[in-house]
N, C-alpha and C. Protein backbone atom coordinates (compact mmCIF):
# COMPACT_ATOMS: atom_id res chain seq x y z
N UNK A 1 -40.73 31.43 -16.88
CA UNK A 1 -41.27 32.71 -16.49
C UNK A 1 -41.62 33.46 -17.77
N UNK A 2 -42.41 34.32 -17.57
CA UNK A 2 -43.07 34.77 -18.81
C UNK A 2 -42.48 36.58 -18.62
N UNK A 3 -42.32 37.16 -20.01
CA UNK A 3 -42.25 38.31 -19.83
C UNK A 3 -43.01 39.02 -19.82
N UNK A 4 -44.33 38.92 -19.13
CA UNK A 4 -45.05 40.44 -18.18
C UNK A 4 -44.75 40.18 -16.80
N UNK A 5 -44.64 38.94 -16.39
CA UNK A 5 -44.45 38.35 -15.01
C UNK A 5 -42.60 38.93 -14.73
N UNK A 6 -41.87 38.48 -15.35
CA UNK A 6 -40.44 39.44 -15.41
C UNK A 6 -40.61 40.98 -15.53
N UNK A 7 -40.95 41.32 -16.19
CA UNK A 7 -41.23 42.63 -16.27
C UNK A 7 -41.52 43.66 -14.90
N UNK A 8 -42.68 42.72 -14.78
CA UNK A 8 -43.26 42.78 -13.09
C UNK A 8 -41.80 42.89 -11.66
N UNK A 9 -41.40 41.97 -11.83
CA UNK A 9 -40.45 41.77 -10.74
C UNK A 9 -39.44 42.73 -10.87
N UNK A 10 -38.93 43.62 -12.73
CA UNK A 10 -37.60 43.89 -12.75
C UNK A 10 -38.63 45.11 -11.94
N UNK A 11 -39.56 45.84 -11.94
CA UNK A 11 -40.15 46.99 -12.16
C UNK A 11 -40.32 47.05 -10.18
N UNK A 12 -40.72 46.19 -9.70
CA UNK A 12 -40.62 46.18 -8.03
C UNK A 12 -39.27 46.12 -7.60
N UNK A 13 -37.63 45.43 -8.43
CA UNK A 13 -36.78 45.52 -7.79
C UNK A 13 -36.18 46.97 -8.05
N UNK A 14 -36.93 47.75 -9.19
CA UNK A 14 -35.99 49.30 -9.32
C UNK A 14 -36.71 49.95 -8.49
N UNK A 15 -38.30 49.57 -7.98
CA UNK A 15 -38.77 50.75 -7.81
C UNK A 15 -38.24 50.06 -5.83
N UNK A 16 -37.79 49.07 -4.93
CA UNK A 16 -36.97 49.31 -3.80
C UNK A 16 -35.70 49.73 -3.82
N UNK A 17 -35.05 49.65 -4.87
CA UNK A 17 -33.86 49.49 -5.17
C UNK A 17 -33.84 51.33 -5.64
N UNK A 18 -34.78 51.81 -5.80
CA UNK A 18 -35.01 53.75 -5.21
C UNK A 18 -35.10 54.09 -3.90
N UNK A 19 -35.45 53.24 -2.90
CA UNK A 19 -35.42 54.16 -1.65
C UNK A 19 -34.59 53.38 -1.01
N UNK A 20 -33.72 52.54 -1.37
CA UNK A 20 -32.32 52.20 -0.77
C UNK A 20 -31.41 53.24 -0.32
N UNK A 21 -30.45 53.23 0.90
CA UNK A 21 -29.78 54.76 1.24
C UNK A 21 -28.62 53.69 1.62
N UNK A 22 -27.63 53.73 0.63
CA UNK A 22 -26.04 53.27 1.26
C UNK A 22 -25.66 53.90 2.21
N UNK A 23 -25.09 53.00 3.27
CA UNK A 23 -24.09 53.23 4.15
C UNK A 23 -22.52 53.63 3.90
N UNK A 24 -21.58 52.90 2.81
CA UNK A 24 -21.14 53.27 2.60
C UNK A 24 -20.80 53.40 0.97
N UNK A 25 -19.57 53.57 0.63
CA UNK A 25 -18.92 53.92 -0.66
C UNK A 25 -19.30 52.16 -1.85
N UNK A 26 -19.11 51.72 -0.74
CA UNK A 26 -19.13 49.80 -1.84
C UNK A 26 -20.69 49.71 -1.97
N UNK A 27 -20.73 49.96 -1.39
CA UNK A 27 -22.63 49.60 -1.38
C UNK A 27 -23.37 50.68 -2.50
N UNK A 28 -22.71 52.14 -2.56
CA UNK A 28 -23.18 52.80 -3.54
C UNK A 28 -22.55 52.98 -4.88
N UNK A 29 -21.78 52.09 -5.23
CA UNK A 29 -21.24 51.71 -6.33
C UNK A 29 -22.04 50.80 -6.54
N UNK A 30 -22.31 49.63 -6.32
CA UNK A 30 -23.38 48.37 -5.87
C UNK A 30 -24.71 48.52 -6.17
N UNK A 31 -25.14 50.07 -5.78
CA UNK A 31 -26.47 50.43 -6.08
C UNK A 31 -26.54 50.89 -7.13
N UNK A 32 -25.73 51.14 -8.26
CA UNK A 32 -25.81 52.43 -8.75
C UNK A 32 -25.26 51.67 -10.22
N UNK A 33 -24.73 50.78 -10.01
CA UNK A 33 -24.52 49.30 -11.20
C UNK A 33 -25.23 48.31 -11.25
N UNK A 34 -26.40 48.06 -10.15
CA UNK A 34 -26.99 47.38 -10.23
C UNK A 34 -28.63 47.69 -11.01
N UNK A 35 -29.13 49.58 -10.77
CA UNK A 35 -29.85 50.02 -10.65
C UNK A 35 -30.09 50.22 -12.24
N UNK A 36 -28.40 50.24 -13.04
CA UNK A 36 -28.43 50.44 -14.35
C UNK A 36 -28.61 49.23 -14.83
N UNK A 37 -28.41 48.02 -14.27
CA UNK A 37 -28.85 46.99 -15.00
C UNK A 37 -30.41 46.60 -15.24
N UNK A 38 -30.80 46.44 -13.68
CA UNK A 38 -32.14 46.82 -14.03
C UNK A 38 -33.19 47.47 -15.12
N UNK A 39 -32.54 48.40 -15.01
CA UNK A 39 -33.07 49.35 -16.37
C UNK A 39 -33.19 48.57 -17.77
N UNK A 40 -31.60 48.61 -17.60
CA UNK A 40 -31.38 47.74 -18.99
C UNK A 40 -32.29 46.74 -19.28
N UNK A 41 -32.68 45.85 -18.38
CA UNK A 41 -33.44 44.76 -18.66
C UNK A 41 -34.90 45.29 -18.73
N UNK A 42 -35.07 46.59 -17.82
CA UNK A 42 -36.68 46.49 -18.34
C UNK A 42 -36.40 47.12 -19.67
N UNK A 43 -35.87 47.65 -20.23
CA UNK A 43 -36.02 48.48 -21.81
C UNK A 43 -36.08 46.83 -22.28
N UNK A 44 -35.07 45.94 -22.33
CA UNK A 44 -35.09 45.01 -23.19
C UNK A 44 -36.64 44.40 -23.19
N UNK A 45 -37.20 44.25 -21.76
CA UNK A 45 -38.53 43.26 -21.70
C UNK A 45 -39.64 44.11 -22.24
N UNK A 46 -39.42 44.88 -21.89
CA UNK A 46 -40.38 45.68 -22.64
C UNK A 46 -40.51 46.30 -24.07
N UNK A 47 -39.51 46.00 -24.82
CA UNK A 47 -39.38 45.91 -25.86
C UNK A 47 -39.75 44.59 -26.39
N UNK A 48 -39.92 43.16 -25.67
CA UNK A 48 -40.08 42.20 -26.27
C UNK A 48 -41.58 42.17 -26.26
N UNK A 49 -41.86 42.71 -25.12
CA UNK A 49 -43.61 42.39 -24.84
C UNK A 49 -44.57 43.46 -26.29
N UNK A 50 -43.50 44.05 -26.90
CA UNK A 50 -44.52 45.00 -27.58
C UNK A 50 -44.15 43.97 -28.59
N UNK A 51 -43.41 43.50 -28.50
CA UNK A 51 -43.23 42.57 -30.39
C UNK A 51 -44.01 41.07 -30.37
C-alpha cells in the first residue's frame, strides 16, 4: 500500500469515526483512543508524503 492510498483510508476512518454516537461508557473510551490514534497516523503519513 502506498502512502497517499493510506492516507486516504486513515482520513475516511476519522472522518466516520466523527459521527459515531456511543451507546455506552466502553465504546466511548474505544472511540476516543482509537480516534487519537488515527490522528497520530495521519500526522505521521502525512509527514512522510511531504518528504
Amino acid at each position: 500500500m502506498d502512502i497517499k492510498k493510506a492516507l486516504l483510508i486513515t482520513r475516511d476512518r476519522i472522518e466516520c469515526l466523527s459521527s459515531f454516537i456511543p451507546s455506552n461508557e466502553s465504546e466511548k473510551k474505544t472511540a476516543l483512543e482509537t480516534m487519537e490514534y488515527l490522528q497520530f497516523i495521519e500526522r505521521l503519513l502525512s509527514e512522510m508524503e511531504e518528504n
